[in-house]
Protein backbone atom coordinates (compact mmCIF):
# COMPACT_ATOMS: atom_id res chain seq x y z
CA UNK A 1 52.66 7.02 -5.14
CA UNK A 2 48.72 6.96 -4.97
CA UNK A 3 47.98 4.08 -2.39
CA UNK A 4 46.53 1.18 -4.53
CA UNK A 5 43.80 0.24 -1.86
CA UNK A 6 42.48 3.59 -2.46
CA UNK A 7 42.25 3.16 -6.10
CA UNK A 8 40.56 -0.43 -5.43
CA UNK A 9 38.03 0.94 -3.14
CA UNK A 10 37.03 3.74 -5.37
CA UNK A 11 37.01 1.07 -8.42
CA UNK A 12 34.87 -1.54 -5.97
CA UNK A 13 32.77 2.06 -5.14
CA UNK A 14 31.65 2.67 -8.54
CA UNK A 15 31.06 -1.03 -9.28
CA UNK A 16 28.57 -1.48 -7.07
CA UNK A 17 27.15 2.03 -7.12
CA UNK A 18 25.01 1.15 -10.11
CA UNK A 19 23.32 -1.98 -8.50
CA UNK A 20 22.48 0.97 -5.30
CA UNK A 21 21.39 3.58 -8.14
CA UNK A 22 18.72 0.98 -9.70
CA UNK A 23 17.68 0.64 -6.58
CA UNK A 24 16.87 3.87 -5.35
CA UNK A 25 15.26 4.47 -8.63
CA UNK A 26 12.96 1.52 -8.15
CA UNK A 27 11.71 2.47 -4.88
CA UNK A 28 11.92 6.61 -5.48
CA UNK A 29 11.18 6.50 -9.20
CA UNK A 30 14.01 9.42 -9.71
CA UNK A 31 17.80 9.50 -10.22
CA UNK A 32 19.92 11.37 -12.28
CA UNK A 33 23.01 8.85 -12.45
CA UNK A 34 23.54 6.92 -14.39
CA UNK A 35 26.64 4.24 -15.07
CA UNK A 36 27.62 2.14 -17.86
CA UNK A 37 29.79 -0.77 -17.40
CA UNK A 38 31.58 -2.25 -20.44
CA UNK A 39 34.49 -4.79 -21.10
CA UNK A 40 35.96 -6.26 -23.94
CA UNK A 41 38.10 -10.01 -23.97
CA UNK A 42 41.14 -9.54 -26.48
CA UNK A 43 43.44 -12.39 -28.39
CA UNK A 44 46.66 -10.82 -29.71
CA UNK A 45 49.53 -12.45 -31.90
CA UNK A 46 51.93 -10.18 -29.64
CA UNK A 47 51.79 -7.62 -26.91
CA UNK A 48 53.39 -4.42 -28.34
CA UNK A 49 53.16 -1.16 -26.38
CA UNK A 50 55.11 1.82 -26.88
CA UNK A 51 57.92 0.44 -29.33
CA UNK A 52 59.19 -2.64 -27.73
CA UNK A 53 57.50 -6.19 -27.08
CA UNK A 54 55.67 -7.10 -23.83
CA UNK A 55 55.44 -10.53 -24.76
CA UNK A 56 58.93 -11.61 -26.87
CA UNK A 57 56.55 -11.76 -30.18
CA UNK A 58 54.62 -13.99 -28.36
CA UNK A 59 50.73 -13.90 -28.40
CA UNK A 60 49.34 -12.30 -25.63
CA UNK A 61 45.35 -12.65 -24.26
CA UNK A 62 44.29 -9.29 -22.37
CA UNK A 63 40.73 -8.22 -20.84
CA UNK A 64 39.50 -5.00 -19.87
CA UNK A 65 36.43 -4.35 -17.19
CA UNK A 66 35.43 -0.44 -17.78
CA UNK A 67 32.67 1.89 -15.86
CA UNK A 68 31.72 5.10 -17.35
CA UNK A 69 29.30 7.75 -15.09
CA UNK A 70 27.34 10.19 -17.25
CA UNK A 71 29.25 12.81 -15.50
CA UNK A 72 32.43 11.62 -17.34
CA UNK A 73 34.30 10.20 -14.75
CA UNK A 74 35.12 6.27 -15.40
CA UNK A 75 37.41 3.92 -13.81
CA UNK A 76 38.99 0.70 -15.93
CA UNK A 77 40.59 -2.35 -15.56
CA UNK A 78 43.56 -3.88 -17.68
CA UNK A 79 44.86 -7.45 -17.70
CA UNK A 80 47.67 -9.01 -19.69
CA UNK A 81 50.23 -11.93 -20.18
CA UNK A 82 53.42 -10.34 -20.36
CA UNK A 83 57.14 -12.03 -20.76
CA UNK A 84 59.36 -9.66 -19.69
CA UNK A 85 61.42 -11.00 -17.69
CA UNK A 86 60.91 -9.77 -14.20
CA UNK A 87 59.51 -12.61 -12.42
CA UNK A 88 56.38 -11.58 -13.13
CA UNK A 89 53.88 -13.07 -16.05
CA UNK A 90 50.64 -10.53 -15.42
CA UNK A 91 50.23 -7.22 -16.00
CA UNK A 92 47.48 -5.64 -14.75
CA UNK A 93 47.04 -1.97 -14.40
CA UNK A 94 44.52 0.35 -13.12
CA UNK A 95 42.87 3.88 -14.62
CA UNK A 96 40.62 7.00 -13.31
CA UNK A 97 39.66 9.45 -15.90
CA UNK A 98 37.74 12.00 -16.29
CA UNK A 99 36.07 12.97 -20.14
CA UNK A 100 34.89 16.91 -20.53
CA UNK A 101 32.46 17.09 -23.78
CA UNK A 102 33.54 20.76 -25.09
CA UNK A 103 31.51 21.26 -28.12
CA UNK A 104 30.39 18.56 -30.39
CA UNK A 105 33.52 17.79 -32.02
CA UNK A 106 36.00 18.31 -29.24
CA UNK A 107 37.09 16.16 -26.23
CA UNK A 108 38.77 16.38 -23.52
CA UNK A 109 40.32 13.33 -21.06
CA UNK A 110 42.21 13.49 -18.23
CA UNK A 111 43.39 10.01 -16.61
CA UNK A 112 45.69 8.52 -13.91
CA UNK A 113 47.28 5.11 -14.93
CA UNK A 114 48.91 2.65 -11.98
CA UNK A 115 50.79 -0.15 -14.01
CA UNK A 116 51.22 -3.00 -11.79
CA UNK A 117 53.14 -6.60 -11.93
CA UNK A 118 52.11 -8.68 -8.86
CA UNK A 119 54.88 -11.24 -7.68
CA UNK A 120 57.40 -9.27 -9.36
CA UNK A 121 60.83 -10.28 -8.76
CA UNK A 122 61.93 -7.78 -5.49
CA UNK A 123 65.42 -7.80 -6.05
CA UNK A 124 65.24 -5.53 -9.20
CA UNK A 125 64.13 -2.04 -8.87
CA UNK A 126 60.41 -1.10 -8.49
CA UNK A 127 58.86 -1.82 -12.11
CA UNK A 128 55.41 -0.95 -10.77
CA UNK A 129 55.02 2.96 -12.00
CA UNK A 130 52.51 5.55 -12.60
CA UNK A 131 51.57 7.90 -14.92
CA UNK A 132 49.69 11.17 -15.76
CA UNK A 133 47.68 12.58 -19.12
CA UNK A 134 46.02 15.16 -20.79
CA UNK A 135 44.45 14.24 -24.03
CA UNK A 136 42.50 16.18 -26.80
CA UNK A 137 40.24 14.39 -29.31
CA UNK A 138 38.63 16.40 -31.90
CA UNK A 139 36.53 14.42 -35.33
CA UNK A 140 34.77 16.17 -38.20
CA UNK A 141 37.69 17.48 -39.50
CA UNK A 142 38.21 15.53 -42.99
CA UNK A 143 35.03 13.33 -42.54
CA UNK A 144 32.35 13.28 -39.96
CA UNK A 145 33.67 10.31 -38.57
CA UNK A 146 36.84 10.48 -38.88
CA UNK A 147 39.16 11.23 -34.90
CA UNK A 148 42.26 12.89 -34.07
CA UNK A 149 44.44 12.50 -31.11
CA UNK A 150 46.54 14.50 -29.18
CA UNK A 151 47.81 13.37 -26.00
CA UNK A 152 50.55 13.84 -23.32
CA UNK A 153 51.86 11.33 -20.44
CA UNK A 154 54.23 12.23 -17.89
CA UNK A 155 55.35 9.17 -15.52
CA UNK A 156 57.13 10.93 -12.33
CA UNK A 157 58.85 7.60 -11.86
CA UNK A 158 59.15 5.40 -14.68
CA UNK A 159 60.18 1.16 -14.79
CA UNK A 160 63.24 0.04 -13.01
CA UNK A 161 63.22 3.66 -10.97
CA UNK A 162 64.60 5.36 -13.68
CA UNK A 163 63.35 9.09 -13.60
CA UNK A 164 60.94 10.71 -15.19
CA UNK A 165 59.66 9.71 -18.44
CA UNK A 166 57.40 12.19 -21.34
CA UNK A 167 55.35 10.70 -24.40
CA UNK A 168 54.06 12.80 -27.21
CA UNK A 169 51.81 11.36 -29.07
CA UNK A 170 49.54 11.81 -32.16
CA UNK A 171 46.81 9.80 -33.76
CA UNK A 172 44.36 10.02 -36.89
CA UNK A 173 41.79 7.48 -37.56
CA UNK A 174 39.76 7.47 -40.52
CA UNK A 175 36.86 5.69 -41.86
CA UNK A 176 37.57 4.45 -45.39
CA UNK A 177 34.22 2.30 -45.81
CA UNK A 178 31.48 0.91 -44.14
CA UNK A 179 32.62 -0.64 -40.48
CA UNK A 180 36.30 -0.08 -42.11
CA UNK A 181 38.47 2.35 -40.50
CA UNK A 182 42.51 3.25 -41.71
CA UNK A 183 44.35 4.61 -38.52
CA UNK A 184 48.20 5.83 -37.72
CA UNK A 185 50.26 6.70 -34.35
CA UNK A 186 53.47 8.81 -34.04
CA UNK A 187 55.20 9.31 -30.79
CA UNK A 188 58.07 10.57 -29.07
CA UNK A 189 59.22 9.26 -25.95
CA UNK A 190 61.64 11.45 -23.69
CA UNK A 191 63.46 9.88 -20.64
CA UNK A 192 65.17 11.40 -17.57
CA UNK A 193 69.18 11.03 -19.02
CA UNK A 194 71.32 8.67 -21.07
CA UNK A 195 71.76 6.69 -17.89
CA UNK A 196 68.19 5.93 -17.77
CA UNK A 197 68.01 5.16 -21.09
CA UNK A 198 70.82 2.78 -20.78
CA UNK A 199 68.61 0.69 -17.98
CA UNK A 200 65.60 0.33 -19.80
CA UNK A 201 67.04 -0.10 -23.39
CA UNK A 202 70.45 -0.96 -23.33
CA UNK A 203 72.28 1.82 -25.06
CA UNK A 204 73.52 5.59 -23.52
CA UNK A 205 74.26 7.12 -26.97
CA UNK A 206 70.88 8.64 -26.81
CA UNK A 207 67.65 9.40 -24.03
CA UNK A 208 64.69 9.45 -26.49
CA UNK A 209 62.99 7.30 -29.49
CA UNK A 210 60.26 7.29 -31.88
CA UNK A 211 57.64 5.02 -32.27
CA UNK A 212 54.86 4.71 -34.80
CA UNK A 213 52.56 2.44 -36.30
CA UNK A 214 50.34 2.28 -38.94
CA UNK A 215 47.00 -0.04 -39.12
CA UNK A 216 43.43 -1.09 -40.27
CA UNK A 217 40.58 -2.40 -38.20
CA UNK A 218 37.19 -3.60 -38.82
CA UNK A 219 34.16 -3.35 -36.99
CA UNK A 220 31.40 -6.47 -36.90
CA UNK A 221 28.62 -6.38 -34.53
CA UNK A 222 30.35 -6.97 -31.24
CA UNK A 223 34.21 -7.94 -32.60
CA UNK A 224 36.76 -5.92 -33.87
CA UNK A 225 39.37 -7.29 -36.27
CA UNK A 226 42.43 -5.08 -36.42
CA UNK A 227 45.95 -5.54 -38.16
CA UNK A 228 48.74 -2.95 -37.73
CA UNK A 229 52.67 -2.54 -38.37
CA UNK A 230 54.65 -0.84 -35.93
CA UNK A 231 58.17 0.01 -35.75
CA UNK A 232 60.90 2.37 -33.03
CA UNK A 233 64.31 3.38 -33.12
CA UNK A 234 64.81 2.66 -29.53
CA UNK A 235 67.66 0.26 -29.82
CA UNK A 236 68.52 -1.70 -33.42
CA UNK A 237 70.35 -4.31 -31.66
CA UNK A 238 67.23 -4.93 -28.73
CA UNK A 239 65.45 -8.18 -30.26
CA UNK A 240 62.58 -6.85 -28.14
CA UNK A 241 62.18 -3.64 -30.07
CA UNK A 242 62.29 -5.01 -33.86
CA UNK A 243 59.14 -4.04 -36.40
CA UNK A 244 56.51 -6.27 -36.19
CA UNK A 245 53.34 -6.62 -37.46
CA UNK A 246 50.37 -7.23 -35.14
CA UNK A 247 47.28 -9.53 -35.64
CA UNK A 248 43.91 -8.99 -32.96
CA UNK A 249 40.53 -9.92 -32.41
CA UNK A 250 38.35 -8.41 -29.88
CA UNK A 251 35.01 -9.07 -28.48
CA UNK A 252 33.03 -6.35 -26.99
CA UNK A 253 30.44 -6.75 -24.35
């Protein structure tokens, strides 16, 4: 596992690196880096993530602190209430990325994730895990602003030390009207063996699921107002993994 000071100090590193870049452009009058830092302060009817509840349908408040370098690299920060009972009510997770611009309408993003829940209770097996992707974002393709999504995770570890975990995912957004956009998610999600499966979602008849969801979103100014329905077959009997339908606002700064 990546050593989380490490991750802080290159997160604290970047953060203050634009204050130092001003700076030295003041006093040289030249510099070619430049940062952009960004956040956004979210208020959620419920926490859903990957096909289950994070929050027991409960509504969840979550903030994000983000620093991009024209270079692509960036480094974010994630906060949320959670409720999953672990002894710990905060999730708060770290990311380091890097975005490659191929051509005008193709991306590239590669990013390491480091999920944490401080004061977790430390009789139950690490929750606390990692995880790896590769993504590939292309637009232009029905509309010249419309995006699609393709993106693979790979978690050497997952929750509760059970194994290795894959997601496949797929997403299309596209822009119906002015500020308006219509957007859908498919995924599979592949776990280490039936055992594993068992842990996290309280069945062994199977060691995979489906999750999707299907939404709208509109853009005004500086908030976004999004509303989405999202449903799994990860476990019909798991209260924490029944359909819902999801209600957010976000500011941007």
């Amino acid at each position: 596992m990546i050593n989380k000071k490490w991750i802080l100090a290159v997160i604290a590193s970047m953060l203050i690196s634009p204050v130092n870049a001003k700076s030295t452009d003041h006093d040289q009058g030249e510099n070619n880096d430049s940062f952009l830092v960004s956040g956004s302060l979210a208020f959620l009817t419920e926490y859903y993530w990957r096909g289950t509840t994070q929050t027991k349908g409960k509504p969840a408040v979550q903030g994000i602190l983000r620093l991009d370098h024209d270079s692509g690299f960036y480094t974010q920060l994630f906060a949320s209430n959670i409720q999953l009972d672990i002894g710990s009510s905060l999730e708060l997770d770290y990311y380091i990325g890097y975005n490659y611009q191929i051509n005008n309408d193709l991306k590239l993003n590669l990013q390491y994730l480091d999920v944490n829940y401080p004061d977790e209770d430390k009789t139950l097996p690490r929750v606390d895990f990692e995880e790896y992707s590769i993504g590939l974002m292309t637009s232009n393709l029905l509309n010249a602003k419309d995006e699609l999504n393709l993106s693979f995770y790979y978690t050497p570890d997952y929750t509760f030390e059970t194994g290795k975990m894959l997601r496949y995912e797929a997403g299309y957004r596209y822009p119906v009207a002015d500020q308006w956009n219509i957007y859908t998610q498919v995924a599979y999600n592949q776990f280490a063996n039936e055992n594993a499966y068992a842990v996290l979602w309280g069945t062994d008849e199977k060691n995979h699921f489906y999750d999707y969801k299907i939404g709208l979103d509109f853009n005004y100014q500086d908030f976004i107002f999004d509303l989405y329905y999202a449903n799994a077959n990860v476990n019909k009997d798991l209260p924490s993994a029944d359909k819902t339908v999801v209600f957010s606002l976000t500011k941007l700064f």
